[in-house]
Protein backbone atom coordinates (compact mmCIF):
# COMPACT_ATOMS: atom_id res chain seq x y z
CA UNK A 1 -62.32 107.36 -2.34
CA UNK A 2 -61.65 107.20 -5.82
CA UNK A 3 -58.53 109.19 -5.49
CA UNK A 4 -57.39 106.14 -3.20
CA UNK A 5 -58.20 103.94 -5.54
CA UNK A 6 -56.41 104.92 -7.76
CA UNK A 7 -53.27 105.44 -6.19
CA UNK A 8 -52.93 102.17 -5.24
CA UNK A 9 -53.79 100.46 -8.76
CA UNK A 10 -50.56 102.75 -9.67
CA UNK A 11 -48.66 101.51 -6.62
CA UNK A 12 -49.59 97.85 -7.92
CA UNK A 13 -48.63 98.85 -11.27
CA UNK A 14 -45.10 100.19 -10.32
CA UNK A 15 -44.81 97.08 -8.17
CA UNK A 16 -45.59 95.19 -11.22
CA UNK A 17 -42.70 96.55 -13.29
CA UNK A 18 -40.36 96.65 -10.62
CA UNK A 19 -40.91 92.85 -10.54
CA UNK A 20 -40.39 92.48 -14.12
CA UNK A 21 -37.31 94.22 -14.27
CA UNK A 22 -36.10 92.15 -11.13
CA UNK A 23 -37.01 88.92 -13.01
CA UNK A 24 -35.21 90.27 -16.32
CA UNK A 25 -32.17 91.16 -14.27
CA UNK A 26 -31.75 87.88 -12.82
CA UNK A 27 -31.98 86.17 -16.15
CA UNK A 28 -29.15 88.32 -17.23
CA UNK A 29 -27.39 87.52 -14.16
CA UNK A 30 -27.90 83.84 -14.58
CA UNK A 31 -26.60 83.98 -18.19
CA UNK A 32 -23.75 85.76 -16.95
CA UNK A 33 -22.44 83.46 -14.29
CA UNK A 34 -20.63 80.76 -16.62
CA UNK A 35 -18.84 83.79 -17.54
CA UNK A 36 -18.01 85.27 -13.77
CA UNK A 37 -16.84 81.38 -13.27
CA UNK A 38 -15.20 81.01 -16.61
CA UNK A 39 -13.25 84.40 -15.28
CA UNK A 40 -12.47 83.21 -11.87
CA UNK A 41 -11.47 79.89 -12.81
CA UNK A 42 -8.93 80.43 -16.42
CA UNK A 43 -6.92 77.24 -13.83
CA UNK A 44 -9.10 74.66 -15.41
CA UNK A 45 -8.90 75.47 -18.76
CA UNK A 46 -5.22 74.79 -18.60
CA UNK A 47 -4.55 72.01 -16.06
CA UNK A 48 -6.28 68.45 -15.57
CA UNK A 49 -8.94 68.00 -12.41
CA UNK A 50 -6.27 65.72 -11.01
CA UNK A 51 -3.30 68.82 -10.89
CA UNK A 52 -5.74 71.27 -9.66
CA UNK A 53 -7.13 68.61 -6.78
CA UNK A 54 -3.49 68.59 -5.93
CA UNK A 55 -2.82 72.24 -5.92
CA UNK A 56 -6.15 72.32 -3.62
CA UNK A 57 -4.75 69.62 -1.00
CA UNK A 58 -1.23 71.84 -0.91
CA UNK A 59 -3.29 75.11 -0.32
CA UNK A 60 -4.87 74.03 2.92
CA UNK A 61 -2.70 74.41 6.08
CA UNK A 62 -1.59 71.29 7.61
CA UNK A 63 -2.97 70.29 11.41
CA UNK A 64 -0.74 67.63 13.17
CA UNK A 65 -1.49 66.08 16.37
CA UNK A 66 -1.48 69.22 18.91
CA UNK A 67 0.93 67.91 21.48
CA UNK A 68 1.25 71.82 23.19
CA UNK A 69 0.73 71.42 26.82
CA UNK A 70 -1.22 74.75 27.98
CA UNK A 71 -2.69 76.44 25.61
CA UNK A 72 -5.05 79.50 25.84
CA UNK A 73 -8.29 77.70 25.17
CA UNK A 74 -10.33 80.47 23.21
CA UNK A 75 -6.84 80.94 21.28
CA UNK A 76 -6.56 77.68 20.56
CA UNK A 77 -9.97 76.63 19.19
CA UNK A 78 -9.99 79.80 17.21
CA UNK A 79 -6.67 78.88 15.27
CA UNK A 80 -7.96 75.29 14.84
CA UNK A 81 -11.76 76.32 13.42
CA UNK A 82 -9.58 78.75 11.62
CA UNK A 83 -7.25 76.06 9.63
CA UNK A 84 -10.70 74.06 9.38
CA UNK A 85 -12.64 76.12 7.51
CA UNK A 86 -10.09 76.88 4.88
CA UNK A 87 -11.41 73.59 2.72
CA UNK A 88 -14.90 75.77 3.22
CA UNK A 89 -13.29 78.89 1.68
CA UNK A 90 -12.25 76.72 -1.77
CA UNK A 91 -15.92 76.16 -2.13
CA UNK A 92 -16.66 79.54 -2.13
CA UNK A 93 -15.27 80.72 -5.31
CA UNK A 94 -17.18 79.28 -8.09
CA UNK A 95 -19.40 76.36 -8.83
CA UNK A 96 -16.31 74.62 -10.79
CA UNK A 97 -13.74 74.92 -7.71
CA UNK A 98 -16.47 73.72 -5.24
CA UNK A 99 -17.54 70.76 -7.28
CA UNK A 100 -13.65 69.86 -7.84
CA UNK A 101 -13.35 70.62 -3.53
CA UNK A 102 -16.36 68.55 -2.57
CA UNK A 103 -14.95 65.97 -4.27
CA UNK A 104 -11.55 65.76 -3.11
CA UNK A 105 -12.02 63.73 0.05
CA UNK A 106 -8.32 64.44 1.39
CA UNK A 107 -9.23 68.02 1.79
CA UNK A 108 -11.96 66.40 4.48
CA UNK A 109 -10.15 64.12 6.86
CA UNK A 110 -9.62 66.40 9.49
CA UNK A 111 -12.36 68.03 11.51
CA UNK A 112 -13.03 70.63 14.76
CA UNK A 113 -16.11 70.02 16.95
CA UNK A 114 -16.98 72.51 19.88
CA UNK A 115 -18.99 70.71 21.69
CA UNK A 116 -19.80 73.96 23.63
CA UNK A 117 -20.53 76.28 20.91
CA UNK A 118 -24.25 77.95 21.22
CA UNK A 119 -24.64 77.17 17.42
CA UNK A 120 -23.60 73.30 17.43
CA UNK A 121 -27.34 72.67 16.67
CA UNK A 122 -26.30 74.16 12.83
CA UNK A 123 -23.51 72.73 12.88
CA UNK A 124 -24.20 68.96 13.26
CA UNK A 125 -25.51 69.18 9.49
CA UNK A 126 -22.09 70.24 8.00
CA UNK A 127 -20.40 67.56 10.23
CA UNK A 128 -22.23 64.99 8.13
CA UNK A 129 -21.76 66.40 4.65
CA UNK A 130 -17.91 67.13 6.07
CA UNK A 131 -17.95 63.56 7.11
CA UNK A 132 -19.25 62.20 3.77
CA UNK A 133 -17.09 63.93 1.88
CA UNK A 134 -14.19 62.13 3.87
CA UNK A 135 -15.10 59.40 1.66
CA UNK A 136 -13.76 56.23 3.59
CA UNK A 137 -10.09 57.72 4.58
CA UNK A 138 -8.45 57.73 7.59
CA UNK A 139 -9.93 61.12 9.78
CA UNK A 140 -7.99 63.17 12.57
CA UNK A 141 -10.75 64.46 14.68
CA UNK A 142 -10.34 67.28 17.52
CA UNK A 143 -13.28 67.89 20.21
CA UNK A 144 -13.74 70.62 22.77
CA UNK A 145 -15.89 70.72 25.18
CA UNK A 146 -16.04 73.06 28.47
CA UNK A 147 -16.57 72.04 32.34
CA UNK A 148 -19.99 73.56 32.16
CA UNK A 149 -21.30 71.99 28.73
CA UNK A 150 -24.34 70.18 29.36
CA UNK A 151 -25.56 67.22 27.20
CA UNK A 152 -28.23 68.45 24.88
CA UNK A 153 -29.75 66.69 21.91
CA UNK A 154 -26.62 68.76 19.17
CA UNK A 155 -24.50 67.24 21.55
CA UNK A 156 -25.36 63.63 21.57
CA UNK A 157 -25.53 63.95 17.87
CA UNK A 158 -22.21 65.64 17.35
CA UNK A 159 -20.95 62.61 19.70
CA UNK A 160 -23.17 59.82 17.06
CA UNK A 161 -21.62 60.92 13.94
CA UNK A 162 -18.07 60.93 16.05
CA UNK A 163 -19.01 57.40 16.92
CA UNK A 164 -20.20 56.23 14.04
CA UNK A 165 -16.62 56.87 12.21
CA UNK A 166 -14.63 54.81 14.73
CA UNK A 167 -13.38 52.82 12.04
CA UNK A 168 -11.85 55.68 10.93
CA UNK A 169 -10.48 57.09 13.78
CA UNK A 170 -6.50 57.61 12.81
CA UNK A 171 -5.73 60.54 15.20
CA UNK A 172 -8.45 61.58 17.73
CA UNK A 173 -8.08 64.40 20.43
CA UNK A 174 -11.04 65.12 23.30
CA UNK A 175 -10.53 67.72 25.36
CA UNK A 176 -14.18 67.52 27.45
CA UNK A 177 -14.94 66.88 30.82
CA UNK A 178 -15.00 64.02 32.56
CA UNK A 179 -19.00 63.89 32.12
CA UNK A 180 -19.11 63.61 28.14
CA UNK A 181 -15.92 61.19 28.36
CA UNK A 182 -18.14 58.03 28.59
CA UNK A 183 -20.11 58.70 25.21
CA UNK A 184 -17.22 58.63 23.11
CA UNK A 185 -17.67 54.75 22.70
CA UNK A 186 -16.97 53.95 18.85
CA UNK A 187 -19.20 51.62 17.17
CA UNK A 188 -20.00 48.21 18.88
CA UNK A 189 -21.11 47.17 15.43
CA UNK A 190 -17.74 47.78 14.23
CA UNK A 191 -15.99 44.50 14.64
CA UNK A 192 -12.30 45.03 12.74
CA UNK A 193 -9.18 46.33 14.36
CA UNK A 194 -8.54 50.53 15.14
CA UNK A 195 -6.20 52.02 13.08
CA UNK A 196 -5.84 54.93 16.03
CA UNK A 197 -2.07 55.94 15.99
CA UNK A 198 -2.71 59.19 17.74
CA UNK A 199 -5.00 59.67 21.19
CA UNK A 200 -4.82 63.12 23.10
CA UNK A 201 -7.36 63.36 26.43
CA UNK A 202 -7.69 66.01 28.31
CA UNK A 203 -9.91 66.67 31.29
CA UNK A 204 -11.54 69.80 31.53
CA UNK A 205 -12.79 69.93 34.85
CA UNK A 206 -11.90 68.95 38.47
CA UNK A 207 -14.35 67.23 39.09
CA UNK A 208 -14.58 64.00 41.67
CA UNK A 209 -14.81 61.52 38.60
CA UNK A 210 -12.26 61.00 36.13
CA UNK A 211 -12.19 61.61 32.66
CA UNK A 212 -12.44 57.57 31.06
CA UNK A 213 -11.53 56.26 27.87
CA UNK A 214 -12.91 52.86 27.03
CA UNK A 215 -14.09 51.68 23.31
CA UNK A 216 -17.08 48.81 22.52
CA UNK A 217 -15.26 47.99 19.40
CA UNK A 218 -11.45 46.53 19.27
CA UNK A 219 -8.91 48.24 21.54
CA UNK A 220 -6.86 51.01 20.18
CA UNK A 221 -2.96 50.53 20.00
CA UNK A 222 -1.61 54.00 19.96
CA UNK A 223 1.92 54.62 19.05
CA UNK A 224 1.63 58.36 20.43
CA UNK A 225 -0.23 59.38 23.68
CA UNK A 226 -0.95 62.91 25.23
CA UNK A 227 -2.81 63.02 28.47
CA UNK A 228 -3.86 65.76 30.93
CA UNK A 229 -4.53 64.83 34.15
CA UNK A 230 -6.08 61.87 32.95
CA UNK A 231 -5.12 58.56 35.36
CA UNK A 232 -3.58 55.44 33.72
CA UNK A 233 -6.28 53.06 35.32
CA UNK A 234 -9.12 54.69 33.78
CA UNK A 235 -7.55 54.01 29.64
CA UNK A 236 -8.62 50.68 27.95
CA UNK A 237 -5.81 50.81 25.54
CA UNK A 238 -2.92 48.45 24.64
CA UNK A 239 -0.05 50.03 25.91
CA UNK A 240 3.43 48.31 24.06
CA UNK A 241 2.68 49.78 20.69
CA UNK A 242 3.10 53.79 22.44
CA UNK A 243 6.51 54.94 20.90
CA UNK A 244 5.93 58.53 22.09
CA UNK A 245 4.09 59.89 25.30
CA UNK A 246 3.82 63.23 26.99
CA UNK A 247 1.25 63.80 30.29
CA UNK A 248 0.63 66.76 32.62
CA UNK A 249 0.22 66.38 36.42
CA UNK A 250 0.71 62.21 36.22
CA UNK A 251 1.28 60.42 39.47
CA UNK A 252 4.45 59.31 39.69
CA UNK A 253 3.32 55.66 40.62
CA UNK A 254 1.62 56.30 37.17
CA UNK A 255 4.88 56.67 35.88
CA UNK A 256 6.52 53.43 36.83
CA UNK A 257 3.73 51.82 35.15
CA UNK A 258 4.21 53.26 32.32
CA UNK A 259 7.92 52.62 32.05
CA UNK A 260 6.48 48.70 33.16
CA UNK A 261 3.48 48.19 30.49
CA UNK A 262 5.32 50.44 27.50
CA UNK A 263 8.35 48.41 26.44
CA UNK A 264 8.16 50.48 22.75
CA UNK A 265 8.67 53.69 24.09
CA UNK A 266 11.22 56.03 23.11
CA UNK A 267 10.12 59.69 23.88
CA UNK A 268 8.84 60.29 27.50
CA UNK A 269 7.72 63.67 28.71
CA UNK A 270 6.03 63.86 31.45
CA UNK A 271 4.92 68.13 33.13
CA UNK A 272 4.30 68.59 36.97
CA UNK A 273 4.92 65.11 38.06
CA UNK A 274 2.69 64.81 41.41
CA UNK A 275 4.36 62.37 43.72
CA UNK A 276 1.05 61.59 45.25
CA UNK A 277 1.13 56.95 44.97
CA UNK A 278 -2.24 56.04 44.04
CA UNK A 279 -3.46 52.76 42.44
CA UNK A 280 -0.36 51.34 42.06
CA UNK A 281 2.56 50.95 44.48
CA UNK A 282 6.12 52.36 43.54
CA UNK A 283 8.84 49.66 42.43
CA UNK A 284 11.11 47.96 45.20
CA UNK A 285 13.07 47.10 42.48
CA UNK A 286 15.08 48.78 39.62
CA UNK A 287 12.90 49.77 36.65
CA UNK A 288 15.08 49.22 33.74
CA UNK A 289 13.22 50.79 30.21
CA UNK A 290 15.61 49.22 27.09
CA UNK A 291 13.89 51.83 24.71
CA UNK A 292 13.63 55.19 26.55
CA UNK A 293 16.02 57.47 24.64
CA UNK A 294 14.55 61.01 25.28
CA UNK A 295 13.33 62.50 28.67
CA UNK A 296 11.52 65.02 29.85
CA UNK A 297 10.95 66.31 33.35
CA UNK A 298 9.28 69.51 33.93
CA UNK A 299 8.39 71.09 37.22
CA UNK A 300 7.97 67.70 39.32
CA UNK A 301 6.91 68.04 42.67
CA UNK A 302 9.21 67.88 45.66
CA UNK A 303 10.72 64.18 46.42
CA UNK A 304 9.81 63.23 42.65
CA UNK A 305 13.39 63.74 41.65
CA UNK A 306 15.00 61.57 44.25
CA UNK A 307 12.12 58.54 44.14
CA UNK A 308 12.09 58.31 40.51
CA UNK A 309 15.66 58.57 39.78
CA UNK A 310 16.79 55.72 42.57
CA UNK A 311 14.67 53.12 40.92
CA UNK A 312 15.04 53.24 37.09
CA UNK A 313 17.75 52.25 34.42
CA UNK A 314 17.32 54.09 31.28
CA UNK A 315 20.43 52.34 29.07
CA UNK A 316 19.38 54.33 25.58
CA UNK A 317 19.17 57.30 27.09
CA UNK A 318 20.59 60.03 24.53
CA UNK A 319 18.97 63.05 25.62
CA UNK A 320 17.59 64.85 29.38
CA UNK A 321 15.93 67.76 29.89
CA UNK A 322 15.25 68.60 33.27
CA UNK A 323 13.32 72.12 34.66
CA UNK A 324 12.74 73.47 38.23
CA UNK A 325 14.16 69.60 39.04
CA UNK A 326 16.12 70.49 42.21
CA UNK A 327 15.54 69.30 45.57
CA UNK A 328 17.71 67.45 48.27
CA UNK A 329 19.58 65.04 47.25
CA UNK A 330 18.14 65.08 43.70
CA UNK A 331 21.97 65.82 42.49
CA UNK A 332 23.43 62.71 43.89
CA UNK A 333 20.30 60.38 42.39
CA UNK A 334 20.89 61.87 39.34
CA UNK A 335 24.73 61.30 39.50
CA UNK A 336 23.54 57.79 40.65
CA UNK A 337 20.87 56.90 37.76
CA UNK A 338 23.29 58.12 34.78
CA UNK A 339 26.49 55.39 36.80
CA UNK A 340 23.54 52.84 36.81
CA UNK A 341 21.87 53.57 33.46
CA UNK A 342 25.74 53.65 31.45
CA UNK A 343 24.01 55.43 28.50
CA UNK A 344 25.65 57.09 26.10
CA UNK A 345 23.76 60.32 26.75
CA UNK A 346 24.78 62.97 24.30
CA UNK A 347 22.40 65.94 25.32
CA UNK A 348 21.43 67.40 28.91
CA UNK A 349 19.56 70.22 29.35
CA UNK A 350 18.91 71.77 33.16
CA UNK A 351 16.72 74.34 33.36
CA UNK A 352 16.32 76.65 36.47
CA UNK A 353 17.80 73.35 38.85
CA UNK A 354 20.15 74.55 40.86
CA UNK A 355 22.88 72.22 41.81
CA UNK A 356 26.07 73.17 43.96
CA UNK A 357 29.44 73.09 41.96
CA UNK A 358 30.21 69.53 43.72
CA UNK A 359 26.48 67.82 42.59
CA UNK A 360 27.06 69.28 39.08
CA UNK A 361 30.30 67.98 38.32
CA UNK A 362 29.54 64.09 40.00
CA UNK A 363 26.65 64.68 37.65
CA UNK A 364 29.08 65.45 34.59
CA UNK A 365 31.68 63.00 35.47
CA UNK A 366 29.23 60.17 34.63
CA UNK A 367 28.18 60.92 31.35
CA UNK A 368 32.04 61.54 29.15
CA UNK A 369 29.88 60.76 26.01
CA UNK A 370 28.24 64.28 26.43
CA UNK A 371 27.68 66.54 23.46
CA UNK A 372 25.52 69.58 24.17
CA UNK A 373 25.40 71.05 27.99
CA UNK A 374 22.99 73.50 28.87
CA UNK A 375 22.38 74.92 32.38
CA UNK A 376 20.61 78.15 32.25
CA UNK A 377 18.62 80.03 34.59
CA UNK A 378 16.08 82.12 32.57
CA UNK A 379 13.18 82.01 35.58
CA UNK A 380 14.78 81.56 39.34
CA UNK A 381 12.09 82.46 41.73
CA UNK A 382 14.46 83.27 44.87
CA UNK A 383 16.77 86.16 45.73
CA UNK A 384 19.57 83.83 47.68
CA UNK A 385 20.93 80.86 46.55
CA UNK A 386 20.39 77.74 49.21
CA UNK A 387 22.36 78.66 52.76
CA UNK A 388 24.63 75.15 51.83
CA UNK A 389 26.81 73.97 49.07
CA UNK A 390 29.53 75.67 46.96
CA UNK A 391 28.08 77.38 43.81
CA UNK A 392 31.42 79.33 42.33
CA UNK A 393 31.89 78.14 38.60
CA UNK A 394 35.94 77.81 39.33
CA UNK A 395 36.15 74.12 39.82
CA UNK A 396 33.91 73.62 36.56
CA UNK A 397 35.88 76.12 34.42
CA UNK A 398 39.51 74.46 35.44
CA UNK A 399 37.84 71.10 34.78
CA UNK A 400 36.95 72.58 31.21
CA UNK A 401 40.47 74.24 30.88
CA UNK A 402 42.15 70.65 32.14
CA UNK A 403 44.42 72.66 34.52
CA UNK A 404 47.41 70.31 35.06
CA UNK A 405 47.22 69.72 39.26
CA UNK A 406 50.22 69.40 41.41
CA UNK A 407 50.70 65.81 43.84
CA UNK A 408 50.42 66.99 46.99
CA UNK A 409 53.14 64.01 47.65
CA UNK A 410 55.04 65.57 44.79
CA UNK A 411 56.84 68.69 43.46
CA UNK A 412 56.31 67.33 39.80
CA UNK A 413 53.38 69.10 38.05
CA UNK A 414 51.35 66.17 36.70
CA UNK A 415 49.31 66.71 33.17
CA UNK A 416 46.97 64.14 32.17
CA UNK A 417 47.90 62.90 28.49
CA UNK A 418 43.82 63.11 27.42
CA UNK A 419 40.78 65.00 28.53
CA UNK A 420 38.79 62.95 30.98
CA UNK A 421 36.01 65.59 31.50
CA UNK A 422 33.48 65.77 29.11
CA UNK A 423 35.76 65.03 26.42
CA UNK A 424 32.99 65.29 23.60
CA UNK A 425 31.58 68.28 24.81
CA UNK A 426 31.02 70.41 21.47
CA UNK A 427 28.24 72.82 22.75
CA UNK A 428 27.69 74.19 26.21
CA UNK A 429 25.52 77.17 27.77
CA UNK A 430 26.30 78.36 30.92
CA UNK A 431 24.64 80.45 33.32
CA UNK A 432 27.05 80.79 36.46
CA UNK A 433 25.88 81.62 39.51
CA UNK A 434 28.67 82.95 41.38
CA UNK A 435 31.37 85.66 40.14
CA UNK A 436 34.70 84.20 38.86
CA UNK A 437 37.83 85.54 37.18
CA UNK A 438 37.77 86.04 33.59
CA UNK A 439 41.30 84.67 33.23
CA UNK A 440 39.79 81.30 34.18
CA UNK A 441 38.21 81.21 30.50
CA UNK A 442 41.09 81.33 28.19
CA UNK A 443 42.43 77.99 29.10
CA UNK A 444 39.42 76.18 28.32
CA UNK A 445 40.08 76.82 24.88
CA UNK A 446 43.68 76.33 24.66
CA UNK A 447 45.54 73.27 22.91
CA UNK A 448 47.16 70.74 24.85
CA UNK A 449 50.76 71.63 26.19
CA UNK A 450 53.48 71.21 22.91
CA UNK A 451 50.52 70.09 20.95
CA UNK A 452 48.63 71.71 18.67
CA UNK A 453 45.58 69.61 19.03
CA UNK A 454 42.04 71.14 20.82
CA UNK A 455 41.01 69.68 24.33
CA UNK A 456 37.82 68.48 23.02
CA UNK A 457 35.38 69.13 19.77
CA UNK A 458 33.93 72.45 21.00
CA UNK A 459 32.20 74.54 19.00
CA UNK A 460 30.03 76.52 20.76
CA UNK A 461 30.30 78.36 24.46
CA UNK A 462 27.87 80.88 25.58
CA UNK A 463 28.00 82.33 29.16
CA UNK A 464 24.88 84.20 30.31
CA UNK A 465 24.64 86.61 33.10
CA UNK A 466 21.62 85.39 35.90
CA UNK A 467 19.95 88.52 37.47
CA UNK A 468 16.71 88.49 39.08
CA UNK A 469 15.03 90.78 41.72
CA UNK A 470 17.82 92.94 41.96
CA UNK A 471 20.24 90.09 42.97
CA UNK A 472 23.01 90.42 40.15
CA UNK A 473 24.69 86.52 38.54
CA UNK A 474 27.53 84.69 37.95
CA UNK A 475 29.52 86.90 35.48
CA UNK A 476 31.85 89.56 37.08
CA UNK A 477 30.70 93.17 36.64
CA UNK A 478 34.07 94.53 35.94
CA UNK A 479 35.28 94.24 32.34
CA UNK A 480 38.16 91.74 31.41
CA UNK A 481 41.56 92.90 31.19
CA UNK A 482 43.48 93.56 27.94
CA UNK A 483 45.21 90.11 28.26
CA UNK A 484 42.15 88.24 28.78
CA UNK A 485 40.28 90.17 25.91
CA UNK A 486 43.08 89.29 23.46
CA UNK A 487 43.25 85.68 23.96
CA UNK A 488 39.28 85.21 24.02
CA UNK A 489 39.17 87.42 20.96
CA UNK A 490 41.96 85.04 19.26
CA UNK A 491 39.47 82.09 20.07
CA UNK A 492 36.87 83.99 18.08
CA UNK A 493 39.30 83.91 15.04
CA UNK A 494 39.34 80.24 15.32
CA UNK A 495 35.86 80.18 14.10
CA UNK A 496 34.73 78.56 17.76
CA UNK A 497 30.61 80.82 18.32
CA UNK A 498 31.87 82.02 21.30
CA UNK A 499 29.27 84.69 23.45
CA UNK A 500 29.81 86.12 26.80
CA UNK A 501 26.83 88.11 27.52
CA UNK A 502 25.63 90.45 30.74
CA UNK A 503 22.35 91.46 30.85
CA UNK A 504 22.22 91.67 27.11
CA UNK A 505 25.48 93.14 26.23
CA UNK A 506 28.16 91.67 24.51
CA UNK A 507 30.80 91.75 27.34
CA UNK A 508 33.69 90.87 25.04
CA UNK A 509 33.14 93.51 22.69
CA UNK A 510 32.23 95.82 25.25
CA UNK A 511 35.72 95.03 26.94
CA UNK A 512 37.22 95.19 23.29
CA UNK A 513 36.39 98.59 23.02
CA UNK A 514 37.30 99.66 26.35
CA UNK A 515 41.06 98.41 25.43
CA UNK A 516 40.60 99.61 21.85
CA UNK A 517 41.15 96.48 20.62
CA UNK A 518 39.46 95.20 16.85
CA UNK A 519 36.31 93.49 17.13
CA UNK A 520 35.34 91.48 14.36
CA UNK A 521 31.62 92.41 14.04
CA UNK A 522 31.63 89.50 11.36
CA UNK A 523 31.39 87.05 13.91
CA UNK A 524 28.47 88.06 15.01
């Protein structure tokens, strides 16, 4: 028993010293941290609170309104948490840097919230110290959400301190479903006007209701506005301060309101237009949009083309970019909106729309102001063209070339004095879709007859091969002949990016050294 006893009176004992030591080390640890900072920080000994504040704000990666339409969720919450928690990182240093951090209220002003995260309960804490450390700028806030989150009491609070800020809200994305929408309300005791130049919504689920927005205190104005499959009806927004606007899956009736209630906007992009007419019937009359200068149109649904295109005049138009945007008669509405618009566009871009040679060039003849032409086919999904129309590139190479034409009630070969297609063109992509002669190319770049002067301004011409599923392009597989390779060669000299390419290859050097002619690798 004694033995006992006396072991553990020397285990107490040991634990006794072991303490003391502990408690001695600390005190030389304390004493040692104005050192470790002193170390870590040698910045403020040389530069003023205000420089290094500065330096701080620059170090931080910037995060703009997201305007990307799909992207990967988990990816995408990651990167922005990521970015977030860099101002967190400058606090971690030493007790100077995170003083000088926590009190820099621009490194605060934008925020992350997921809503669905399974530790938003410890999280609703640093909200409020991020929050206060804001100070009383304007804040960019981002919420996710998934279909399945549930309202729990971290919620609701996450949502309070959202609310709460409303004042403040300068850019503001939710990305929640439809059930959380109706929470984010602002402050009814906030009586002054929203500064809210920024509003993304997106609706995470497919649920029967719709995803609302709708604020007790004043009505935001935004001049840029994202939505995803979010209906127009169900925003409580002013809608003729929105300058730029981008939606996925709107209805196209949507649409014409839009171009009706937005007499500011310039940029219009609109994904997957569905040409489903719901709340609001479509136009008998011309829509004409004095502002509009850039449009989007990706992937609308069949009949979209030819019902938005026959009721709308778009008079600023400078740029079109149009993707999987062919149907019947889409071609000759599109000829037909560009006669009635009379813009000066300067850029179109089609994308995997297939029009036959006859549609593309009515298309072309009405816009002689045109600058950059790109029609590409990157992603067809069919092995055969359609069973009707004429899709050989001749007609539209000549037309480039400005191939004098004989009178068929004359022997006199007729040249016209001026280039009446696309006389501006300067930068064109091609993908043909039907095999031509290479000695239809030359011409194109070739002066005027007894004149030294070009056709047009062009700087840039870049055929691409179109394979897919085994069915081979436009380009001809056999390699140009020596004359043809020569004079498209000389038109490299000129200093004119010129690029014929065939799945991948460079077909005029590849015909280059088949001749054994020089290829300046230099232009390149």
């Amino acid at each position: 028993m004694r033995h006992i006893e006396s072991q553990v009176a020397e285990k107490i004992h040991q634990a006794s010293v072991a303490m003391q030591e502990a408690k001695a080390l600390m005190r030389e640890y304390k004493g040692l941290l104005p050192g470790i900072n002193h170390a870590h920080d040698p910045m403020f000994q040389r530069l003023p609170p205000e420089i290094i504040s500065y330096i701080f704000q620059s170090s931080v990666p910037d995060i703009e309104f997201d305007s990307v339409i799909e992207p990967l969720f988990v990816l995408d919450i990651r990167d922005a948490l990521r970015d977030a928690k860099t101002r967190l990182v400058l606090g971690s240093v030493c007790r100077q840097w995170r003083l000088l951090a926590w009190s820099t209220p621009q490194l605060w002003t934008f925020f992350v919230v997921n809503l669905a995260s399974p530790h938003l309960k410890d999280h609703v804490g640093l909200l409020r110290d991020w929050l206060g450390r804001s100070g009383k700028l304007p804040l960019s806030i981002r919420v996710y959400a998934e279909a399945t989150t549930v309202l729990t009491p971290a919620v609701f609070g996450a949502i309070t301190l959202i609310n709460q800020e409303c004042s403040r809200w300068q850019s503001l994305d939710l990305r929640i479903p439809s059930a959380l929408s109706s929470l984010f309300v602002g402050d009814a005791q906030y009586k002054g006007p929203s500064i809210l130049q920024s509003l993304r919504l997106q609706d995470q689920d497919d649920s029967v209701t719709s995803l609302k927005f709708s604020l007790l205190s004043a009505m935001p104005a935004p001049s840029e506005l994202f939505l995803v499959t979010v209906g127009f009806k169900n925003l409580n927004i002013r809608w003729d301060n929105v300058t730029c606007f981008e939606a996925e899956i709107p209805y196209i009736s949507d649409v014409f309101q839009l171009f009706r209630n937005a007499p500011r906007l310039q940029v219009c992009k609109l994904h997957s237009i569905s040409e489903v007419v719901v709340d609001f019937p479509l136009p008998r009359r011309i829509v004409v949009h004095q502002q509009i200068n850039d449009l989007t149109l990706h992937y609308p649904a069949v009949g979209v083309m030819h019902d938005l295109f026959s009721r709308i005049n778009l008079p600023s138009l400078k740029q079109l970019h149009i993707k999987s945007g062919d149907e019947e008669l889409a071609g000759e509405a599109l000829a037909s909106f560009l006669k009635r618009s009379s813009c000066g566009l300067e850029t179109l871009i089609l994308a995997n729309t297939i029009y036959d040679t006859d549609e593309l060039v009515g298309i072309l003849n009405e816009v002689p102001s045109l600058v950059k032409l790109d029609v590409l086919f990157d992603d067809f999904f069919g092995d055969e063209l359609p069973a009707t129309g004429d899709f050989s590139p001749d007609v539209f190479f000549r037309l480039l070339a400005q191939i004098p034409t004989l009178d068929p009630s004359s022997t006199q070969e007729i040249e016209e004095p001026r280039v009446t297609f696309l006389p501006n063109l300067q930068y064109l992509s091609f993908g043909p879709l039907e095999h031509f002669s290479w000695d239809l190319l030359p011409p194109i770049f070739e002066p005027f007859p007894q004149s030294s002067r070009p056709k047009r301004p062009l700087e840039s011409f870049y055929l691409y091969h179109y394979d897919h599923q085994g069915r081979s392009g436009g380009l001809p597989r056999l390699l140009m002949d020596k004359e043809t390779t020569v004079a498209l060669l000389a038109v490299e000299e000129t200093q004119l990016d010129l690029g014929i390419y065939y799945d991948g290859s460079d077909y005029l050097r590849k015909s280059a050294d088949h001749h054994g002619l020089p290829y300046n690798w230099d232009m390149e």
